[in-house]
C-alpha atoms as a PDB file:
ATOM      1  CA  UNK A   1       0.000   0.000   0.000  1.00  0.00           C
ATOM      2  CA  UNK A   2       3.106   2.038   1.039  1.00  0.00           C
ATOM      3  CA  UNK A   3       3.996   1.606  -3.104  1.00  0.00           C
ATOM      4  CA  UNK A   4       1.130   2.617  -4.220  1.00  0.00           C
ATOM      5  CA  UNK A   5       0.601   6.559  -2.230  1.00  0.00           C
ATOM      6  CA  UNK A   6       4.466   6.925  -3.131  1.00  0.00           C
ATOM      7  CA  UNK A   7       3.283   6.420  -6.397  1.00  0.00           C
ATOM      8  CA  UNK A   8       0.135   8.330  -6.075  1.00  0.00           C
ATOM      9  CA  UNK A   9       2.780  11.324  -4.375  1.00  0.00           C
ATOM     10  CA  UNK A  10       4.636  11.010  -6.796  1.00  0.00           C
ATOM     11  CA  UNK A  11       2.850  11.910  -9.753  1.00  0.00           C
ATOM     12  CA  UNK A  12       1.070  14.749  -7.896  1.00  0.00           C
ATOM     13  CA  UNK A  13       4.310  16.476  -7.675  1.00  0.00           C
ATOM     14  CA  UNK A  14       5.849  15.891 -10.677  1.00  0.00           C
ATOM     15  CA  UNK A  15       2.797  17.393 -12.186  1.00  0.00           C
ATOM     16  CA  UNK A  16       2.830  20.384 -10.078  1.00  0.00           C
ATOM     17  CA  UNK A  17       6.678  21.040 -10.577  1.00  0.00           C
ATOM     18  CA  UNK A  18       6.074  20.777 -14.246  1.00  0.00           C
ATOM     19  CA  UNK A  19       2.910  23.568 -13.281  1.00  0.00           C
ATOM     20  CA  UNK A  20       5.463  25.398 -11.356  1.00  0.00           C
ATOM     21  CA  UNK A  21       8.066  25.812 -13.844  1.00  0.00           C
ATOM     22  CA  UNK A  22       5.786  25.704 -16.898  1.00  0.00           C
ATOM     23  CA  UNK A  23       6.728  23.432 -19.788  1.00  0.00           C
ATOM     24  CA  UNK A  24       8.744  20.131 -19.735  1.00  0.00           C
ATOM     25  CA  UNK A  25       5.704  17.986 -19.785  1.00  0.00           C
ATOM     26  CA  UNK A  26       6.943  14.482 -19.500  1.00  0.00           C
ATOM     27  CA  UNK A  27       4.081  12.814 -19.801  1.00  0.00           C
ATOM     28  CA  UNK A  28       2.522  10.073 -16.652  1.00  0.00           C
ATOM     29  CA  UNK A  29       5.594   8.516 -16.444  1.00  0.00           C
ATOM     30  CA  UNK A  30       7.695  11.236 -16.535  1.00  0.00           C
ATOM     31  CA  UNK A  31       5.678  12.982 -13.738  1.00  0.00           C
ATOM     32  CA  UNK A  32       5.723   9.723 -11.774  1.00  0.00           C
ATOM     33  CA  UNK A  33       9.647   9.686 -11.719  1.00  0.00           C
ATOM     34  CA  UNK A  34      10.425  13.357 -11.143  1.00  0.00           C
ATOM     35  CA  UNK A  35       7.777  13.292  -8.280  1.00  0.00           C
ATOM     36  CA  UNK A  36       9.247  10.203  -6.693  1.00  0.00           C
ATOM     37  CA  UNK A  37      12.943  11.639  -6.992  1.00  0.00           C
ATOM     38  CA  UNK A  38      11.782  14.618  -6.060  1.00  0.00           C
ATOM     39  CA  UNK A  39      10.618  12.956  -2.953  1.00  0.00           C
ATOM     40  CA  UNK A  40      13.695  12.075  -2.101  1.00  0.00           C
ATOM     41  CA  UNK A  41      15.889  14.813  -3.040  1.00  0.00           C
ATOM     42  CA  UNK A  42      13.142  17.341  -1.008  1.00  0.00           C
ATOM     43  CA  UNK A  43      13.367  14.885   2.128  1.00  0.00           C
ATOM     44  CA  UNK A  44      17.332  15.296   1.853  1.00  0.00           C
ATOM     45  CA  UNK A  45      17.017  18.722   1.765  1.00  0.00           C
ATOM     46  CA  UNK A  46      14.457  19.020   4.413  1.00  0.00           C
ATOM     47  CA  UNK A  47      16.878  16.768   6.662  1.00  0.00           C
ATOM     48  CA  UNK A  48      20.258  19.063   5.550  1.00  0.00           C
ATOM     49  CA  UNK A  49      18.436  21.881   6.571  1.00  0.00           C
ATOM     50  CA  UNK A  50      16.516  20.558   9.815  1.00  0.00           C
ATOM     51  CA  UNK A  51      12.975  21.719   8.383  1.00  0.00           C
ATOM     52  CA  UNK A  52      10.612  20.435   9.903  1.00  0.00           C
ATOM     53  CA  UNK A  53       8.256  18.896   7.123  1.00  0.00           C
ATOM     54  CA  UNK A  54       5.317  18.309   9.124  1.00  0.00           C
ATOM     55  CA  UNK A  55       3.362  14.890   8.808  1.00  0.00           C
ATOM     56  CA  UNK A  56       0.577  12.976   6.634  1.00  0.00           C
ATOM     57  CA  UNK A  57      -0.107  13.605   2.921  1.00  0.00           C
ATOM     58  CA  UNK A  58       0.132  16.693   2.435  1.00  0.00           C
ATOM     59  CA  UNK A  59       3.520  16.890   4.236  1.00  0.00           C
ATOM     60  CA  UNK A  60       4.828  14.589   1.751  1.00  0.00           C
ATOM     61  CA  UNK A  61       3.307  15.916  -1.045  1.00  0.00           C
ATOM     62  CA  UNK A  62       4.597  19.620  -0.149  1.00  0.00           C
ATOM     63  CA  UNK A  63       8.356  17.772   0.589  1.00  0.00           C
ATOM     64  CA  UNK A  64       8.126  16.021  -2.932  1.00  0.00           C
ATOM     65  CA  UNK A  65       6.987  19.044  -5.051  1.00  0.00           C
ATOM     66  CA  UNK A  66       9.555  21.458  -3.536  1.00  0.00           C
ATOM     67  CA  UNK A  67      11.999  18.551  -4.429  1.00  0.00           C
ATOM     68  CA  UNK A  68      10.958  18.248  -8.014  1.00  0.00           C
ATOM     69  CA  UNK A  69      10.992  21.659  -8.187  1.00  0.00           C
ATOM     70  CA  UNK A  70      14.667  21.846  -7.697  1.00  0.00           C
ATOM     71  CA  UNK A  71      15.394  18.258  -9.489  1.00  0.00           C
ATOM     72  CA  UNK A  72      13.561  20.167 -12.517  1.00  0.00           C
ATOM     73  CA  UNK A  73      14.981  23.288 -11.834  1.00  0.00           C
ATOM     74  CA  UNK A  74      18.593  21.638 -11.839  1.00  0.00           C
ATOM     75  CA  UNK A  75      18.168  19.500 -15.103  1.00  0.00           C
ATOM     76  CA  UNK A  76      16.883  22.575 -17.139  1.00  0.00           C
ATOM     77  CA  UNK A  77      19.953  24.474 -16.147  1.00  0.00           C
ATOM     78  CA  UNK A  78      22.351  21.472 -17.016  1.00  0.00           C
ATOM     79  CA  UNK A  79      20.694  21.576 -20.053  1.00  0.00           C
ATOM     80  CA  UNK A  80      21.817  24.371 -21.063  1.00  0.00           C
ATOM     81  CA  UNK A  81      25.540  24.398 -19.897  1.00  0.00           C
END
């Protein structure tokens, strides 16, 4: 069950980072594996910085999307280096 709200989280913020930054739709699957990186690279972050990231769904959903805003964020600008 655990699999499937990661997945569920995942897509939700994938699609809202791709919202966020406009552009650079990546289709379902694309959205599924920003969010769920995202998820991870946010919760990193949120640890580094000792930010609290409060609990429940729409912690992680809030962790995730600020995380694949910056994993998005990041590729575009490697992109263009």
């Amino acid at each position: 069950m655990e699999f499937l709200w990661l997945i569920l989280i995942g897509l939700a913020a994938g699609w809202l980072a791709s919202q966020f930054l406009q552009g650079g739709n990546y289709g379902i699957p694309g959205d599924i594996l920003l969010g769920v990186v995202g998820a991870l690279v946010g919760g990193f972050l949120f640890r580094q910085l000792s930010v609290p990231a409060g609990g429940g769904l729409i912690g992680a959903l809030i962790v995730a999307t600020i995380g694949a805003v910056f994993l998005l964020f990041l590729v575009r600008v490697l992109k263009r280096a």
